[in-house]
N, C-alpha and C. Protein backbone atom coordinates (compact mmCIF):
# COMPACT_ATOMS: atom_id res chain seq x y z
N UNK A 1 -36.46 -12.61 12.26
CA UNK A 1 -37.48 -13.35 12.98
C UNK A 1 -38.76 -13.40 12.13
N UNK A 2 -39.15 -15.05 11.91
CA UNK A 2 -40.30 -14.77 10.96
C UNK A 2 -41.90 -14.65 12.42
N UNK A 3 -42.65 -13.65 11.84
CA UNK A 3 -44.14 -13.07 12.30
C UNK A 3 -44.79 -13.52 11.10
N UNK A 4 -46.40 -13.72 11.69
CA UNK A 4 -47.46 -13.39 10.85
C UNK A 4 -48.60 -12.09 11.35
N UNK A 5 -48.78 -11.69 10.25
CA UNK A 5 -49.99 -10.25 10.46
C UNK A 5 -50.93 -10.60 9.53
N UNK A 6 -51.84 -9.73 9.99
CA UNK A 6 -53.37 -9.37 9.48
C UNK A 6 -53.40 -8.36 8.48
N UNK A 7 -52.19 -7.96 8.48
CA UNK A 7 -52.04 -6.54 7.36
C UNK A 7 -51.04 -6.99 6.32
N UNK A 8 -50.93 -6.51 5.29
CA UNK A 8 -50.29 -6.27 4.18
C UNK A 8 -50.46 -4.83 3.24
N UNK A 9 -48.97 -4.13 3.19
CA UNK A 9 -49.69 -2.70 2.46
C UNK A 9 -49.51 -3.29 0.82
N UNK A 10 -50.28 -2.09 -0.13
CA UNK A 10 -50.37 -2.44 -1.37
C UNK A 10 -49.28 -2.72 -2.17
N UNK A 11 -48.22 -1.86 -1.48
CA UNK A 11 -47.16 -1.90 -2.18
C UNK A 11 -46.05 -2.97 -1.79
N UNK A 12 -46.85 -3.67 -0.74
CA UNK A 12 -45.67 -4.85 -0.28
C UNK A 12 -45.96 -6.13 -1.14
N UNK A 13 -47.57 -6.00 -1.20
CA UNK A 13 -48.28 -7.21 -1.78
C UNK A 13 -47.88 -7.38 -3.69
N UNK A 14 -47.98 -5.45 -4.35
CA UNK A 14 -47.69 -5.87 -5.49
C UNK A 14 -45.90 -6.13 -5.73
N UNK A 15 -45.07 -5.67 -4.68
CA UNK A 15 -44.08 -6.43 -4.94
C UNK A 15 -43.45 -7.89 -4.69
N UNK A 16 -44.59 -8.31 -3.92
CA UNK A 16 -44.66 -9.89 -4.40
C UNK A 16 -44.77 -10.48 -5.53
N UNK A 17 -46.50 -9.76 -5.91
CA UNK A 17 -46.60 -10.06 -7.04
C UNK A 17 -45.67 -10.38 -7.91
N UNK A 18 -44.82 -9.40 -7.95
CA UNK A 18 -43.87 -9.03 -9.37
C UNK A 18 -42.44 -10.13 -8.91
N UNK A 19 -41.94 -10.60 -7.77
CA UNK A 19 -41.26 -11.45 -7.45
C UNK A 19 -41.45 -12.76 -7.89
N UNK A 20 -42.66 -12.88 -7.92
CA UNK A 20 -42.73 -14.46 -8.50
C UNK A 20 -43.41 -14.11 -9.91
N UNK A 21 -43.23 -13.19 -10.93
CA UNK A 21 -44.05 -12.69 -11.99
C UNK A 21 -45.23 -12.79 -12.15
N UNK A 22 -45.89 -12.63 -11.19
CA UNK A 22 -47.68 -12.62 -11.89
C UNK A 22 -47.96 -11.15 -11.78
N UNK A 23 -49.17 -11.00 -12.90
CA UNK A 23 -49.92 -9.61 -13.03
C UNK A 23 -49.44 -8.70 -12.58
N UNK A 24 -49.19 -7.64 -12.61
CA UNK A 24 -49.36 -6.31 -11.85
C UNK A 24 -50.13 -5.47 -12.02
N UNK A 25 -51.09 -4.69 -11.00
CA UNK A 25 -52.07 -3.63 -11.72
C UNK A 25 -51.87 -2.60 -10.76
N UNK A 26 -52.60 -1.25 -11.05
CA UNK A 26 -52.38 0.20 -9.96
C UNK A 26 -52.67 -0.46 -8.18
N UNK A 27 -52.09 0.42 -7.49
CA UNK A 27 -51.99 0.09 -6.57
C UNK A 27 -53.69 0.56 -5.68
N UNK A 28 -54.63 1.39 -6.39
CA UNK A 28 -55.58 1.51 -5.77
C UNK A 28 -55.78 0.13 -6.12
N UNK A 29 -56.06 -0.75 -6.92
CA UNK A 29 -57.00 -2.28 -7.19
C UNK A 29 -56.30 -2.74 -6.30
N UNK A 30 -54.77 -2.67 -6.29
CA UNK A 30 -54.44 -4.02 -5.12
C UNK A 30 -54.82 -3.58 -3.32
N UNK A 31 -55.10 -2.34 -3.32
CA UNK A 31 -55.87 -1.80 -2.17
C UNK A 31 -56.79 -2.24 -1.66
N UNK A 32 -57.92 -2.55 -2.91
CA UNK A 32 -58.86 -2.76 -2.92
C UNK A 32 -59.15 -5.06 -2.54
N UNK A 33 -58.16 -5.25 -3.22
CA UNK A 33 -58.14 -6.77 -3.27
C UNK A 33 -57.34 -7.20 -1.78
N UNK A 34 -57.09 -6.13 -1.06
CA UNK A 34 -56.72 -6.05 0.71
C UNK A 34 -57.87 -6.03 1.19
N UNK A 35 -58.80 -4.67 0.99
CA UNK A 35 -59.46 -4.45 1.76
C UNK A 35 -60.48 -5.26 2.05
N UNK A 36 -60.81 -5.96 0.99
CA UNK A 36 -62.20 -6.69 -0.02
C UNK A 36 -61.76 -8.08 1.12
N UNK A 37 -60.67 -8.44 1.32
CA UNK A 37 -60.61 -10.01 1.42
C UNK A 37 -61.09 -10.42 2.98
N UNK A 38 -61.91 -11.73 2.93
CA UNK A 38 -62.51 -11.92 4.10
C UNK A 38 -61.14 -12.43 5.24
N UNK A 39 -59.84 -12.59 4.58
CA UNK A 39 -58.74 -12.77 5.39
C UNK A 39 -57.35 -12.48 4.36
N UNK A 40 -56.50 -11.48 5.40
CA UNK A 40 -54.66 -11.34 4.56
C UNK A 40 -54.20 -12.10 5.58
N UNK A 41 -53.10 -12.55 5.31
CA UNK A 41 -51.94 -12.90 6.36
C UNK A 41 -50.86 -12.73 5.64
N UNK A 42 -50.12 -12.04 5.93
CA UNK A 42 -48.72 -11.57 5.11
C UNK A 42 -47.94 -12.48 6.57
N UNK A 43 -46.70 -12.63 6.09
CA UNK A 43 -45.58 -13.40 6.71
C UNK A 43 -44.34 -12.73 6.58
N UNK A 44 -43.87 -12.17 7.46
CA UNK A 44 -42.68 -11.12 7.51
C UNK A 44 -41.16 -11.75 7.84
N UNK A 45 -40.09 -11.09 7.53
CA UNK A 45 -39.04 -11.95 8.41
C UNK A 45 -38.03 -10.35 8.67
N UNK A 46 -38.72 -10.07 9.99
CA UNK A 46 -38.20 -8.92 10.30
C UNK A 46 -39.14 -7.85 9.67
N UNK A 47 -38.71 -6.92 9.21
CA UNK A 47 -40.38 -5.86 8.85
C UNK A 47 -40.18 -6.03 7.21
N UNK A 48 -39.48 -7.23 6.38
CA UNK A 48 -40.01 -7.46 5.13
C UNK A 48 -41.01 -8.31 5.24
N UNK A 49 -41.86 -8.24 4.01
CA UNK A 49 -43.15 -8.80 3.12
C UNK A 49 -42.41 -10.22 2.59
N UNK A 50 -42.20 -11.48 3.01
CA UNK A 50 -41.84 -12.51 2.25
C UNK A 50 -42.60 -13.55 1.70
N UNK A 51 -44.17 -13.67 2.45
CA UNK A 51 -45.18 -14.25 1.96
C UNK A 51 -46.76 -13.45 2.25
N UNK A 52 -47.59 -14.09 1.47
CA UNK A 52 -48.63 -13.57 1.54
C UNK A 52 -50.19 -14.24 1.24
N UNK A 53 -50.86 -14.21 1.89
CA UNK A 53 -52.31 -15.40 1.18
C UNK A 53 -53.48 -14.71 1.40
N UNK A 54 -54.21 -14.64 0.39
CA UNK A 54 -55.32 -13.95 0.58
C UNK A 54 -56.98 -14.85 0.40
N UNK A 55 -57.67 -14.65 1.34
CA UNK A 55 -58.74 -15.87 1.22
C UNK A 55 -59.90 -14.79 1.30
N UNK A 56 -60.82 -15.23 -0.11
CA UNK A 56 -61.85 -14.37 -0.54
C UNK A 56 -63.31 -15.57 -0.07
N UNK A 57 -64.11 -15.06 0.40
CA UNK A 57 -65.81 -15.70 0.90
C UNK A 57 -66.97 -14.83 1.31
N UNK A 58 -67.94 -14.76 0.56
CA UNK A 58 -68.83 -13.64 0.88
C UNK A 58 -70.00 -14.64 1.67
N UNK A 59 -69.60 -15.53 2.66
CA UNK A 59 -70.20 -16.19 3.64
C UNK A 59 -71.45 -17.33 3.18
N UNK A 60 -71.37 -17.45 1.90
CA UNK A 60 -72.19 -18.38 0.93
C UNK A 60 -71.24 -19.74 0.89
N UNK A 61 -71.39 -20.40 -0.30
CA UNK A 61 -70.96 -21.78 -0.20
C UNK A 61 -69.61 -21.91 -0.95
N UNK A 62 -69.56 -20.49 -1.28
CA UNK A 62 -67.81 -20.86 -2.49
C UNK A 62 -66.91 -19.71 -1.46
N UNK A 63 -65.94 -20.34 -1.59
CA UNK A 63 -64.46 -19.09 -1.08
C UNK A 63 -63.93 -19.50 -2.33
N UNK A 64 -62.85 -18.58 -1.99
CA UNK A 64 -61.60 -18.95 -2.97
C UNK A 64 -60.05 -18.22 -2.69
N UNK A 65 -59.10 -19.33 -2.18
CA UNK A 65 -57.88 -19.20 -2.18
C UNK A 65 -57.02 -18.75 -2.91
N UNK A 66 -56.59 -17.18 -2.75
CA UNK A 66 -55.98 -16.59 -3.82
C UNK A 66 -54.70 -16.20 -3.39
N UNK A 67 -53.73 -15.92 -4.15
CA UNK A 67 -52.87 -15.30 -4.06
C UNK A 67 -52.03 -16.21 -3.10
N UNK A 68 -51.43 -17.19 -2.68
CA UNK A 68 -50.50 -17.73 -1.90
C UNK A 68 -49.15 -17.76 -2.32
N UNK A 69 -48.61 -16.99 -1.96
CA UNK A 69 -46.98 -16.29 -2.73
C UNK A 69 -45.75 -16.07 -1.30
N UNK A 70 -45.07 -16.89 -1.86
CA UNK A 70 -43.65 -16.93 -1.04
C UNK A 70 -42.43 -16.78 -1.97
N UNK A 71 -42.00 -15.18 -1.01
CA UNK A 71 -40.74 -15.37 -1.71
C UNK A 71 -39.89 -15.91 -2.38
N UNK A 72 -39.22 -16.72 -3.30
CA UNK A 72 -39.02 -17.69 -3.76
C UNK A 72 -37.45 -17.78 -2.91
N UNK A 73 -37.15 -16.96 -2.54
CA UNK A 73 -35.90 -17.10 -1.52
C UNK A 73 -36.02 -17.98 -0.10
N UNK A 74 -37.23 -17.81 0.08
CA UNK A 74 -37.84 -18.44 1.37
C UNK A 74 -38.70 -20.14 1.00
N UNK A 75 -39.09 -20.55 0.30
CA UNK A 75 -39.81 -21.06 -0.48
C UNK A 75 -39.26 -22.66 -0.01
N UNK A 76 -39.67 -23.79 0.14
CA UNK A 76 -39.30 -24.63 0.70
C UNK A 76 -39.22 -25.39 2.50
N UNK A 77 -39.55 -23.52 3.32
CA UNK A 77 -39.45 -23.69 5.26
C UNK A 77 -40.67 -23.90 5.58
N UNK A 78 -41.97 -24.30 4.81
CA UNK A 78 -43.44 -24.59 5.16
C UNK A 78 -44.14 -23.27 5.23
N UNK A 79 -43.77 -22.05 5.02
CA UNK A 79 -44.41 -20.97 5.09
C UNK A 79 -45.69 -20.84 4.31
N UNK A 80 -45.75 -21.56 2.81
CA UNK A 80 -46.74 -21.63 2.05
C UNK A 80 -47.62 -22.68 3.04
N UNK A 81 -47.43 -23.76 3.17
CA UNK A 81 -48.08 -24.35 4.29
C UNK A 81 -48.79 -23.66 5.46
N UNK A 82 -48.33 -23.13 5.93
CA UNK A 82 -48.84 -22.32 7.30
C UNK A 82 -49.85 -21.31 6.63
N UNK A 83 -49.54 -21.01 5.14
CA UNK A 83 -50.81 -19.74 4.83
C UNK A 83 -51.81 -20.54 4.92
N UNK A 84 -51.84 -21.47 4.02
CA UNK A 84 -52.87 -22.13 3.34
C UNK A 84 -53.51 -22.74 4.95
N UNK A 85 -52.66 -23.79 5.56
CA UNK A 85 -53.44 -23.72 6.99
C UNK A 85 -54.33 -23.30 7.38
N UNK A 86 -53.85 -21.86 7.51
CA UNK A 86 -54.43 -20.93 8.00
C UNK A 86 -55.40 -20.34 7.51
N UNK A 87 -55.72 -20.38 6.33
CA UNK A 87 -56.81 -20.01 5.66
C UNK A 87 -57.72 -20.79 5.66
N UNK A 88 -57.68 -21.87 5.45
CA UNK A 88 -58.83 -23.07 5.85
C UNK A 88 -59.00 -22.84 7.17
N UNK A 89 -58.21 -22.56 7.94
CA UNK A 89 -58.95 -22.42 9.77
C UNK A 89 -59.48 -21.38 9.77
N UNK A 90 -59.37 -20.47 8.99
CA UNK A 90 -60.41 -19.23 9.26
C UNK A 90 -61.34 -19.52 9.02
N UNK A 91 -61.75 -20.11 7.49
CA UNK A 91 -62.68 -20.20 7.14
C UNK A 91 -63.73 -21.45 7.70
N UNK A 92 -63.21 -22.25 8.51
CA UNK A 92 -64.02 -23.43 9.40
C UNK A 92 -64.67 -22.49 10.44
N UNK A 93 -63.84 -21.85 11.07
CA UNK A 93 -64.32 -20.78 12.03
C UNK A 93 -65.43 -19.65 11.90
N UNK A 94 -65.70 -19.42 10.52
CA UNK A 94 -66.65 -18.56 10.08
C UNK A 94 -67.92 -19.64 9.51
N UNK A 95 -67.57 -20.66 9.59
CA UNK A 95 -68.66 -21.47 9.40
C UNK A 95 -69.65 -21.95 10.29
N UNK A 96 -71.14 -22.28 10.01
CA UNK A 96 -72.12 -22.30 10.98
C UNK A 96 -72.57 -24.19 10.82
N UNK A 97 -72.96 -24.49 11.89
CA UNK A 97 -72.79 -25.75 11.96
C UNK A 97 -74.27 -26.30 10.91
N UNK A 98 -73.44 -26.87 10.11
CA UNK A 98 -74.38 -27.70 8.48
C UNK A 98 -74.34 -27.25 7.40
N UNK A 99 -72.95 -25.87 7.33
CA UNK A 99 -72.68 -25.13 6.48
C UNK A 99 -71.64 -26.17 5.52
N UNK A 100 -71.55 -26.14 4.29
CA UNK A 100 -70.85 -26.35 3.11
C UNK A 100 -70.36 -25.33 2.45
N UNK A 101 -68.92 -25.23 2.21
CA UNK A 101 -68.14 -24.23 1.40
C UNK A 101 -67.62 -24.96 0.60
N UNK A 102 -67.14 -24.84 -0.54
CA UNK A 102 -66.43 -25.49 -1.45
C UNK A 102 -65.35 -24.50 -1.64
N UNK A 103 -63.91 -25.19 -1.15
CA UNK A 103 -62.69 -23.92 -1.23
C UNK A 103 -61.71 -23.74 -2.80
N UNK A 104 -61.77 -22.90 -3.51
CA UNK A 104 -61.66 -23.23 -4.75
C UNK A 104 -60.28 -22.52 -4.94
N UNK A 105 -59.51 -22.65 -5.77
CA UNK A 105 -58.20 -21.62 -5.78
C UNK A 105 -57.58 -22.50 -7.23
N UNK A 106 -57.14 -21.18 -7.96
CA UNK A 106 -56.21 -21.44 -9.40
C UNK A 106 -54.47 -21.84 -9.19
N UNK A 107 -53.99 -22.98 -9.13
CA UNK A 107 -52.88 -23.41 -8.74
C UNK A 107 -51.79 -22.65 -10.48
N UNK A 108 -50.87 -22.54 -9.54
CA UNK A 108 -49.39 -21.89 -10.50
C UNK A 108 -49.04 -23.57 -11.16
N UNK A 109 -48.90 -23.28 -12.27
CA UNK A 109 -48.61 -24.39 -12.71
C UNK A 109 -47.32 -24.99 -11.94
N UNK A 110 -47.31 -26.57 -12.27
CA UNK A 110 -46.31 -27.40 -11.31
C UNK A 110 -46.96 -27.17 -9.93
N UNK A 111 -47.45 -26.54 -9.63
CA UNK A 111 -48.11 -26.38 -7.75
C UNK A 111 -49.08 -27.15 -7.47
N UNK A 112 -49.20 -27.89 -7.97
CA UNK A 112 -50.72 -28.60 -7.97
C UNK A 112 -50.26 -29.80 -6.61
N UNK A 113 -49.44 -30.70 -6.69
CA UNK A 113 -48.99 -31.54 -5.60
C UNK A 113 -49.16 -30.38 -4.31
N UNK A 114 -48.50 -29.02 -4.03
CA UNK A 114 -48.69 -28.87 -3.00
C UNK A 114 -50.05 -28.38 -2.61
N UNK A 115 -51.04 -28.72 -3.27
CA UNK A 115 -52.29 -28.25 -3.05
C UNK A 115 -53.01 -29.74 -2.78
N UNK A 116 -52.51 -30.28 -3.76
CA UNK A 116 -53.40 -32.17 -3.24
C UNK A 116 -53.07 -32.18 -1.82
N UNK A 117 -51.80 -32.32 -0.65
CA UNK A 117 -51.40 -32.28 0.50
C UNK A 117 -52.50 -31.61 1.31
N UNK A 118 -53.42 -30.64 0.89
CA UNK A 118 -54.38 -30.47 1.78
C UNK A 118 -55.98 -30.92 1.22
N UNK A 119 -55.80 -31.91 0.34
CA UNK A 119 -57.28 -32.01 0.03
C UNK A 119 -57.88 -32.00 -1.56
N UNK A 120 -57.45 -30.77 -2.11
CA UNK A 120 -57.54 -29.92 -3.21
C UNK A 120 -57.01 -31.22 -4.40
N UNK A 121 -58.41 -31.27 -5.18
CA UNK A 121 -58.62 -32.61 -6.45
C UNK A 121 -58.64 -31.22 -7.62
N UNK A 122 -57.21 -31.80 -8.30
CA UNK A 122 -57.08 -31.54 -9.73
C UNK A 122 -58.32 -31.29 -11.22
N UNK A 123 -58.67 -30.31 -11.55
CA UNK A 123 -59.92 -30.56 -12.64
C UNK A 123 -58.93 -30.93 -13.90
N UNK A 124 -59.65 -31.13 -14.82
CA UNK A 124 -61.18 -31.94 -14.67
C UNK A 124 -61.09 -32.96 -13.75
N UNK A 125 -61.70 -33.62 -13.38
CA UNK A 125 -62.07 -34.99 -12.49
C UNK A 125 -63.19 -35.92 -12.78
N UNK A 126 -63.68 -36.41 -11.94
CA UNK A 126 -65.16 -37.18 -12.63
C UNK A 126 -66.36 -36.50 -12.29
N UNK A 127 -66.04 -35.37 -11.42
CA UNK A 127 -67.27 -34.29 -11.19
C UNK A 127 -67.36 -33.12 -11.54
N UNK A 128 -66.11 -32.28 -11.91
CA UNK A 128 -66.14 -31.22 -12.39
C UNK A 128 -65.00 -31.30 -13.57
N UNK A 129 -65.18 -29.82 -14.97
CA UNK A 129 -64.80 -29.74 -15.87
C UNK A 129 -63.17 -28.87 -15.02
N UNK A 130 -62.59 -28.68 -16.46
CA UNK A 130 -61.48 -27.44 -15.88
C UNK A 130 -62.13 -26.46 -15.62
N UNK A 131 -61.13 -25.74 -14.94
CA UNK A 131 -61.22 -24.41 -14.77
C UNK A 131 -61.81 -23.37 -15.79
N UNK A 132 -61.69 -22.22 -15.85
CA UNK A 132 -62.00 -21.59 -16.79
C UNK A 132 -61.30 -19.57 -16.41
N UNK A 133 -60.61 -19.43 -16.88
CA UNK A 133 -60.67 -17.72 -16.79
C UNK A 133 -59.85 -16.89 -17.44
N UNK A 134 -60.20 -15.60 -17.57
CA UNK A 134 -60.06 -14.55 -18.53
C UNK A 134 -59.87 -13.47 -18.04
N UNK A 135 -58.44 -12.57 -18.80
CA UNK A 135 -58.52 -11.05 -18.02
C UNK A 135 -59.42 -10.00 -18.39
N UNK A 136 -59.90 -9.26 -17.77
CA UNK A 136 -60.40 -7.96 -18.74
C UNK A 136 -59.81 -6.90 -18.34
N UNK A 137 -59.13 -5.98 -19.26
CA UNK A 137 -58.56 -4.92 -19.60
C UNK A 137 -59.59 -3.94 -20.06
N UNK A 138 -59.66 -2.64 -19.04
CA UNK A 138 -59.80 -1.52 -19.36
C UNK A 138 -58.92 -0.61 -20.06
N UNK A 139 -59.13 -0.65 -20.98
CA UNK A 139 -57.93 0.27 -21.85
C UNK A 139 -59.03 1.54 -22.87
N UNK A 140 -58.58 2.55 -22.54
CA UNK A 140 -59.27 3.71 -23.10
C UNK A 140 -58.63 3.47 -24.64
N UNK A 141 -59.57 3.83 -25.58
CA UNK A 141 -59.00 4.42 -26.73
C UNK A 141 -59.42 5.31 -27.36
């Protein structure tokens, strides 16, 4: 039976991660990238972790849509749909009337169509450049 929750533990989220291969880091940071977020919604089917979306906004004019990851077994039943949904309705809901957010999020390559479906214009464009970003690694030596 698929549920949605408000919770996700660290270790459910970085084995998403690693399901669809992106990043992995210690599980205190991905603790932290739970605790930090102004909304989780993990998507269960039965008491597994099969999707997950995390929507970051420190109540100013930028959010940003991170992490929207579906099982790739599941991938195709609108579940990515329903995150993303859902994350834009939170964030209308935390908004004050004459407020402007601009919702920003780094698409997986090829994902870009399912992000136009809600709105979301491809960079560059005729108003903004690409994207831009970089990891930084703490590494002792």
């Amino acid at each position: 039976m698929i549920s949605f929750e408000n919770y996700i533990t660290p270790e459910e989220y970085m084995d998403l991660r690693k399901m669809v291969g992106w990043v992995e880091f210690p599980l205190e940071q991905a603790k932290a990238c739970i605790d930090k977020a102004y909304m989780i919604q993990c998507v269960r089917d039965d008491e597994k972790a099969i999707g997950v979306v995390r929507l970051l906004w420190d109540g100013g004019y930028i959010a940003f849509l991170s992490d929207v990851i579906v099982d790739p077994k599941y991938q195709g039943q609108g579940i990515g749909r329903k995150l993303v949904e859902a994350s834009i309705q939170k964030l209308k809901e935390g908004m004050k009337l004459g407020y402007k957010v601009k919702l920003t999020l780094n698409s997986a390559i090829g994902k870009e169509p399912f992000y136009e479906k809600f709105g979301f214009r491809v960079r560059p464009n005729e108003d903004a450049g690409p994207g831009m970003d970089q990891w930084l690694i703490f590494d002792e030596e």
